[in-house]
N, C-alpha and C. Protein backbone atom coordinates (compact mmCIF):
# COMPACT_ATOMS: atom_id res chain seq x y z
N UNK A 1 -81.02 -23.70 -5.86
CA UNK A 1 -80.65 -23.28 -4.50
C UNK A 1 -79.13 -23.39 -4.31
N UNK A 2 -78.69 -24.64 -4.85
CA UNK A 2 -77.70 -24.78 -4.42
C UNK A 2 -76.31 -24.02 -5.16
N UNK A 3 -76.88 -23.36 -6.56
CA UNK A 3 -76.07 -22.31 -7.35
C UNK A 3 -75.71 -21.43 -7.04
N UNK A 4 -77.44 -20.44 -5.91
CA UNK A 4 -77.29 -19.21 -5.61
C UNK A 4 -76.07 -19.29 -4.22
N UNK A 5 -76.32 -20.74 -3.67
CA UNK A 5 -75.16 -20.27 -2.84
C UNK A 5 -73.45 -19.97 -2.73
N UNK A 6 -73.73 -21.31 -4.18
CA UNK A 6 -72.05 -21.19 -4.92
C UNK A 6 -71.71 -19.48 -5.48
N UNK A 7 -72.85 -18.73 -5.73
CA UNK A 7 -72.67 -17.91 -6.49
C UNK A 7 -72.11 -16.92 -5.16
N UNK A 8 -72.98 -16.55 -4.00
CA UNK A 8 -72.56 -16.01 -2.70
C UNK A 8 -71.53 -16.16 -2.40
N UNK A 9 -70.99 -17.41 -2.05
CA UNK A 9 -69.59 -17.81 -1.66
C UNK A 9 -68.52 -17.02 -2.48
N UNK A 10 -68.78 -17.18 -3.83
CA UNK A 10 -67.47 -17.00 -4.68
C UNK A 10 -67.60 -15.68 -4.35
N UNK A 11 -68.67 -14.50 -4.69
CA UNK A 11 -68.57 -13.37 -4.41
C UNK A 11 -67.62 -12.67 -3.13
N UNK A 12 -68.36 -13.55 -1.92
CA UNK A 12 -68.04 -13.35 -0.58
C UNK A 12 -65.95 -13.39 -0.62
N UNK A 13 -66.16 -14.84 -1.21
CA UNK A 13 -64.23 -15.02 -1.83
C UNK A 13 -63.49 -13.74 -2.67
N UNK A 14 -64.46 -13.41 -3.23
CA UNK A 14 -63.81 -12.50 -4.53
C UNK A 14 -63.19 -11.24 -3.27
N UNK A 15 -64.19 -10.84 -2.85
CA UNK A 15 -63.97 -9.61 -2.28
C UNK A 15 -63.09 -9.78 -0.89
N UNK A 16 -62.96 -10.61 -0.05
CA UNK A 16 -62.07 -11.11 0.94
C UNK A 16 -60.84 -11.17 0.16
N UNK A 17 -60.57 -11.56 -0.75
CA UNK A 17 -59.23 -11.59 -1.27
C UNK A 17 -58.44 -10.37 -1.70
N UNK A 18 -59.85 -9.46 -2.37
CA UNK A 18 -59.49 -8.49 -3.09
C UNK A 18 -58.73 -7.42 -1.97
N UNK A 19 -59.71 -7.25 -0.87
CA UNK A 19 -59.08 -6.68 0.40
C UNK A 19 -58.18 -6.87 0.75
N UNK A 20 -57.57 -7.92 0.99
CA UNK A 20 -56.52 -8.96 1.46
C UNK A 20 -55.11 -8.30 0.51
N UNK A 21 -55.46 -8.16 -0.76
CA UNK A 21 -54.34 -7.41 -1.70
C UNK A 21 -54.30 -6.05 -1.84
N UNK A 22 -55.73 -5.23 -1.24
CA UNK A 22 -55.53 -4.09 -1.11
C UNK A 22 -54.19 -3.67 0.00
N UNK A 23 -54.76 -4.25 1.05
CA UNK A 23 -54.43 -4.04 2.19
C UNK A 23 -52.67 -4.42 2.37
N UNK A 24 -51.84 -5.19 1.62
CA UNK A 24 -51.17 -5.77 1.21
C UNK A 24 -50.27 -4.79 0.66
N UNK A 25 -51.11 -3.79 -0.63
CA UNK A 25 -50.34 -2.44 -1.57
C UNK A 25 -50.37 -1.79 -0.95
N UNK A 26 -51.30 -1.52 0.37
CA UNK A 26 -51.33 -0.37 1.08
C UNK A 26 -50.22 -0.52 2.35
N UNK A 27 -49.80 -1.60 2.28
CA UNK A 27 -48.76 -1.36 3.75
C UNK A 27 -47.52 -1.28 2.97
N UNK A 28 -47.28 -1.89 1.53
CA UNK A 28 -46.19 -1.84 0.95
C UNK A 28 -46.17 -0.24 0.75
N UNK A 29 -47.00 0.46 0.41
CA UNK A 29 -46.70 1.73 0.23
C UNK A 29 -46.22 2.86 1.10
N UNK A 30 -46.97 2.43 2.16
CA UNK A 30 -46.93 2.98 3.96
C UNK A 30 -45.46 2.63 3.88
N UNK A 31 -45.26 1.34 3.82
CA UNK A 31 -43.27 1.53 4.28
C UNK A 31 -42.46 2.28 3.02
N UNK A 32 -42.55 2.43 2.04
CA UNK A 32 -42.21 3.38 0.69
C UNK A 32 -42.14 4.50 1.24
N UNK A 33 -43.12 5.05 1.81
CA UNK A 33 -43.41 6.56 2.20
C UNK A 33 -42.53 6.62 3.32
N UNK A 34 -42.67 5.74 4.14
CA UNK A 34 -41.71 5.53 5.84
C UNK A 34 -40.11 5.86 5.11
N UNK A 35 -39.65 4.89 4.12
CA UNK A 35 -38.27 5.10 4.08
C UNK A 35 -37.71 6.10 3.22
N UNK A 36 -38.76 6.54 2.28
CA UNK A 36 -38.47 7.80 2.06
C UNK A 36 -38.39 9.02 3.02
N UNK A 37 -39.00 9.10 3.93
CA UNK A 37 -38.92 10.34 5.30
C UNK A 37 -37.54 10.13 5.69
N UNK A 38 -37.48 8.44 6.00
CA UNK A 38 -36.28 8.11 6.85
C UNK A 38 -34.76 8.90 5.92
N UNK A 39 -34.95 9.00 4.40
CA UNK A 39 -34.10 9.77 3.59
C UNK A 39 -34.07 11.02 3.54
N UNK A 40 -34.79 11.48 3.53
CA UNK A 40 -34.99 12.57 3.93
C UNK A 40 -34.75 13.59 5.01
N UNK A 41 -34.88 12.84 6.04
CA UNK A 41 -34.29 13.40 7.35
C UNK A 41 -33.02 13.10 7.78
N UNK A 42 -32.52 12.20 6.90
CA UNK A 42 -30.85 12.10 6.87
C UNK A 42 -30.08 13.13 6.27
N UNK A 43 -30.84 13.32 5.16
CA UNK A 43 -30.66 14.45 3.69
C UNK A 43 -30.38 15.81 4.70
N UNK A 44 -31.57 16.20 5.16
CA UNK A 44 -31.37 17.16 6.01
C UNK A 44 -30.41 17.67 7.34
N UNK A 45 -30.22 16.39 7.52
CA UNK A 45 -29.23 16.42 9.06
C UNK A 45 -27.76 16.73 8.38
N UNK A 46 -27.66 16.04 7.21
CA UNK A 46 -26.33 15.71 6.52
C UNK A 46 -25.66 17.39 6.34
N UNK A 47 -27.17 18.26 5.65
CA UNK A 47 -27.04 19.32 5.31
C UNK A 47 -26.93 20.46 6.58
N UNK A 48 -27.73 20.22 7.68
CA UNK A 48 -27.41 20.99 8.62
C UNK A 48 -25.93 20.74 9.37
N UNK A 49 -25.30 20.08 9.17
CA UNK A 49 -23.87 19.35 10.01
C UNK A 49 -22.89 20.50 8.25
N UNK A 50 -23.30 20.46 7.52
CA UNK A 50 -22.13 21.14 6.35
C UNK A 50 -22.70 22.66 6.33
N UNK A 51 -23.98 22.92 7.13
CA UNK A 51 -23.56 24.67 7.30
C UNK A 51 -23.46 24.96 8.27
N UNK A 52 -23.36 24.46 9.48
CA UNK A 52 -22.64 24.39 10.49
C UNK A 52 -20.86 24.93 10.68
């Protein structure tokens, strides 16, 4: 009895964590993507101000 619950727990752990680091790559990436736009729309302004 008292295995199957160690065995639950760790599972229950495994996957709370695993989320925890998904969620983690996924906001690191979200700001990657953010400051690339943010370059991008500089890129562009830079370029509309020199055919101007």
């Amino acid at each position: 009895m008292i295995i199957i619950v160690c065995i639950i727990l760790l599972v229950i752990i495994y996957f709370w964590v695993k989320k925890k680091t998904f969620s983690q790559k996924e906001e690191k990436r979200i700001n990657e993507h953010n400051k690339l736009r943010e370059l991008e729309k500089d890129i562009n302004e830079e370029y509309q101000d020199k055919t101007k």
